[in-house]
Protein backbone atom coordinates (compact mmCIF):
# COMPACT_ATOMS: atom_id res chain seq x y z
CA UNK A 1 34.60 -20.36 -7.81
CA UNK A 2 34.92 -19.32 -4.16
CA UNK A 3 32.23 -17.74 -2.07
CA UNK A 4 32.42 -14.24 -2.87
CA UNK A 5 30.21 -13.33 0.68
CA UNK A 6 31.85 -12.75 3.56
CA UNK A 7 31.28 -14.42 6.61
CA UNK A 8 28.82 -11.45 8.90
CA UNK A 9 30.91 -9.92 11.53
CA UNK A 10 30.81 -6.91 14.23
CA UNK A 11 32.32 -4.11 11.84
CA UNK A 12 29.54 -5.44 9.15
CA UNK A 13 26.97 -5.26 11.30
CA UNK A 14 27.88 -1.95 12.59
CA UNK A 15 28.41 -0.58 9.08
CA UNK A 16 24.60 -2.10 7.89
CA UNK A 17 23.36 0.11 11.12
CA UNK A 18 25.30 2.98 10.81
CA UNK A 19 23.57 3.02 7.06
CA UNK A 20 19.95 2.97 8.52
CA UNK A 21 20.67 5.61 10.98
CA UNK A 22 21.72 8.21 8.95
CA UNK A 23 19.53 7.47 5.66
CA UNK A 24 16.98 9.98 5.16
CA UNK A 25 15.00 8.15 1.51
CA UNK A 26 15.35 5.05 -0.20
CA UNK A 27 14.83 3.59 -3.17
CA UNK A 28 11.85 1.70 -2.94
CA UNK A 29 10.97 -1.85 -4.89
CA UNK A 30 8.01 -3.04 -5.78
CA UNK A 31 5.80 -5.23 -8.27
CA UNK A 32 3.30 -3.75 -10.45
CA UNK A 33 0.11 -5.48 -10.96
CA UNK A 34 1.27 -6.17 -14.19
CA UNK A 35 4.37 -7.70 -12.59
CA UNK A 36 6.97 -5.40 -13.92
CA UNK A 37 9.02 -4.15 -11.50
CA UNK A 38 8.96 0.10 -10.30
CA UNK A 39 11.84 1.74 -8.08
CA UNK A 40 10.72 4.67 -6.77
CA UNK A 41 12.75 7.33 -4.19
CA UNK A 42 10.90 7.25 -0.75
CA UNK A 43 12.01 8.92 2.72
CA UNK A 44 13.71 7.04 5.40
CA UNK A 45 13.14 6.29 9.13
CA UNK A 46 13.44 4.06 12.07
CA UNK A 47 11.15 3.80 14.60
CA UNK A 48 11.59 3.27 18.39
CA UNK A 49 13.12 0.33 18.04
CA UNK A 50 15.41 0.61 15.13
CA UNK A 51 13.17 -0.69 12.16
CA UNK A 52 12.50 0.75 8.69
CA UNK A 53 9.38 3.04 8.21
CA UNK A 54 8.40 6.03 5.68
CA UNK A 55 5.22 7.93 5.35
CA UNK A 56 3.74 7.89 1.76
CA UNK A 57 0.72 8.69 -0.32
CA UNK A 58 -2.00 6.45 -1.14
CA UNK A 59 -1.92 8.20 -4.06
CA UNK A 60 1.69 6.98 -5.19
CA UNK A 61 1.96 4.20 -7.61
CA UNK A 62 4.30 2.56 -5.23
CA UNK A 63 1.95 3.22 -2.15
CA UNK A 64 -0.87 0.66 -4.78
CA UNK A 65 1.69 -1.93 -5.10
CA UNK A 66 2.11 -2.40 -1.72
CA UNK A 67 -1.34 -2.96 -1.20
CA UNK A 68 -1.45 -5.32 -3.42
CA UNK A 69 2.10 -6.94 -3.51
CA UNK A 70 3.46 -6.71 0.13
CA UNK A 71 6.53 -8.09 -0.69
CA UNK A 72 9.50 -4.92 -1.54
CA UNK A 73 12.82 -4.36 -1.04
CA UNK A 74 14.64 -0.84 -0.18
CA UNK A 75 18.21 0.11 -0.93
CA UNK A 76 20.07 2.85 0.68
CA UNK A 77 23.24 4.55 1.30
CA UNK A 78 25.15 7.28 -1.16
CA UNK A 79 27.75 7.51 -3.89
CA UNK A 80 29.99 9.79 -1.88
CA UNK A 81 31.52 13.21 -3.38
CA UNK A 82 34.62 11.84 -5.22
CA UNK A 83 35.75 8.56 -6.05
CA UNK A 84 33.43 5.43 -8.40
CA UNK A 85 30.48 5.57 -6.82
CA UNK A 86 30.23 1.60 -6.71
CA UNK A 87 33.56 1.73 -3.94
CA UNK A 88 30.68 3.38 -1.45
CA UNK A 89 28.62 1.40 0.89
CA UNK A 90 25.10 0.58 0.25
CA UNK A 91 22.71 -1.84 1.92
CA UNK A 92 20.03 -3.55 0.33
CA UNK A 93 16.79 -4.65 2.33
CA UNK A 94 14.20 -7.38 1.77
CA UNK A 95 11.15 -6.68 3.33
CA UNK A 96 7.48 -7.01 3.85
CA UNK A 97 5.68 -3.18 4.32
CA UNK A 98 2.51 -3.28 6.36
CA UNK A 99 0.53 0.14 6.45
CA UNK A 100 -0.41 1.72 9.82
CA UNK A 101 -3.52 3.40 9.94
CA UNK A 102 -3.98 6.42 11.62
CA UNK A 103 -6.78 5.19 14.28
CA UNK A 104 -3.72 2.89 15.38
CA UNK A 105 -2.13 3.70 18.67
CA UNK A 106 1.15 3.13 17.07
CA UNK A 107 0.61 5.47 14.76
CA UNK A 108 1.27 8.26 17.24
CA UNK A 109 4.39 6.96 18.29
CA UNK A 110 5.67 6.39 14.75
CA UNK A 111 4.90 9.79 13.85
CA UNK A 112 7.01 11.81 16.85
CA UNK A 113 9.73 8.93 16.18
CA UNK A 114 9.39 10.08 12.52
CA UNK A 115 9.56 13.77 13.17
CA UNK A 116 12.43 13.86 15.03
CA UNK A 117 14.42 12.61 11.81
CA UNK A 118 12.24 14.39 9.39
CA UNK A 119 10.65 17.72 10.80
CA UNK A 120 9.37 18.79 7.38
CA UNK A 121 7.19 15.88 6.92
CA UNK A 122 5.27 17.43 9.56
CA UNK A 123 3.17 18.93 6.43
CA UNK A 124 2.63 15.50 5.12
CA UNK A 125 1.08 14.15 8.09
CA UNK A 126 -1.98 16.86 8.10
CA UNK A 127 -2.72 15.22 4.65
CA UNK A 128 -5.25 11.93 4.94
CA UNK A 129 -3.23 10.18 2.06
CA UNK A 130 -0.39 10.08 4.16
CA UNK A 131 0.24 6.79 5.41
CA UNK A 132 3.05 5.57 7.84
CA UNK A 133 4.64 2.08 6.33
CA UNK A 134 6.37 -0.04 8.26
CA UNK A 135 8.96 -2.80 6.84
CA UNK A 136 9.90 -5.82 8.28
CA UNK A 137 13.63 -6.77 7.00
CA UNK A 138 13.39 -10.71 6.11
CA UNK A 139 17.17 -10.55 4.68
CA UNK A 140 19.50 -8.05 3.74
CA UNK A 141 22.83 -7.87 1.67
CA UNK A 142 25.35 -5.51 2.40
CA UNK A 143 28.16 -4.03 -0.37
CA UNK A 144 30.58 -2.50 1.84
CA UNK A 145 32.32 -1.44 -1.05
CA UNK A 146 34.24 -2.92 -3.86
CA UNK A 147 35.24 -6.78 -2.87
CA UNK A 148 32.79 -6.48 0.81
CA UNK A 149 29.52 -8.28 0.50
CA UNK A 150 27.94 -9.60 3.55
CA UNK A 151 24.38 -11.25 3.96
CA UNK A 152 22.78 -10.55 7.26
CA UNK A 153 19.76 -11.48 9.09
CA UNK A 154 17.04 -8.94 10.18
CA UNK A 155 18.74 -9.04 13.71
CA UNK A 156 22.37 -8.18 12.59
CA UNK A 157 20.38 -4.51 11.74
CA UNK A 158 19.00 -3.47 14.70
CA UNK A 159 20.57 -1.96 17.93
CA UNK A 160 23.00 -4.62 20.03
CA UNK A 161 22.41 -6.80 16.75
């Protein structure tokens, strides 16, 4: 049987970028302690320079995993309003999170970055649970829709990629 991945191009690249940019939450997956897996709905962001953040609780089951089991991966992009939902782009991330604490300069900067995609979550940052996650893509897989798949490297996602 043939290679059903395409080779990455420009319009696959821009599609896997156009995804990040306008996804608001993810679903989130991790490994339990017990090693079963858990896929859980998180928000969305980029920072500054176009990589993957959110801002959860310590408190989550998820935010524990992470702790523990670095390792995740995060899927985004919707079903749109008509058609089989599987025909609609999504992008699938590999990734490693790394928490940011708050005493870290970055943290700042994440969190005005943050708030300009997700004013509400304003609230959120007043609580001490709250933590900002960043996630650096090792690999990604794109479905472009039926018949599209594309795997691209951490650079195809960001800006100029």
């Amino acid at each position: 049987m043939a290679d059903v991945i395409r080779p990455t191009d420009d319009e696959s690249r821009a599609l896997a970028q156009s995804l990040m940019q306008t996804a608001r939450f993810a679903a989130l997956g991790v490994l339990l302690e017990e090693s079963q897996p858990l896929v859980a709905r998180v928000a969305f962001g980029l920072d500054a320079q176009g990589g993957p953040v959110s801002l959860i609780s310590d408190l989550a089951q998820h935010s524990q995993a992470l702790r523990r089991h670095p390792v995740c991966s995060l899927l985004i992009g919707e079903p749109g309003a008509k058609g089989d939902a599987l025909a609609h782009p999504r992008l699938s991330l590999m990734a490693e999170a790394a928490f940011v604490p708050r005493t870290d300069p970055a943290h700042a900067v994440l969190a005005d970055a943050y708030l300009r995609q997700h004013p509400k979550a304003k609230l959120y940052l007043q609580f001490t649970d709250f933590s900002f996650v960043r996630f650096t893509v090792t690999a990604a897989h794109l479905n472009g829709g039926f018949g599209k798949a594309f795997r691209l490297a951490a650079a195809d996602l960001l800006p100029g990629g």
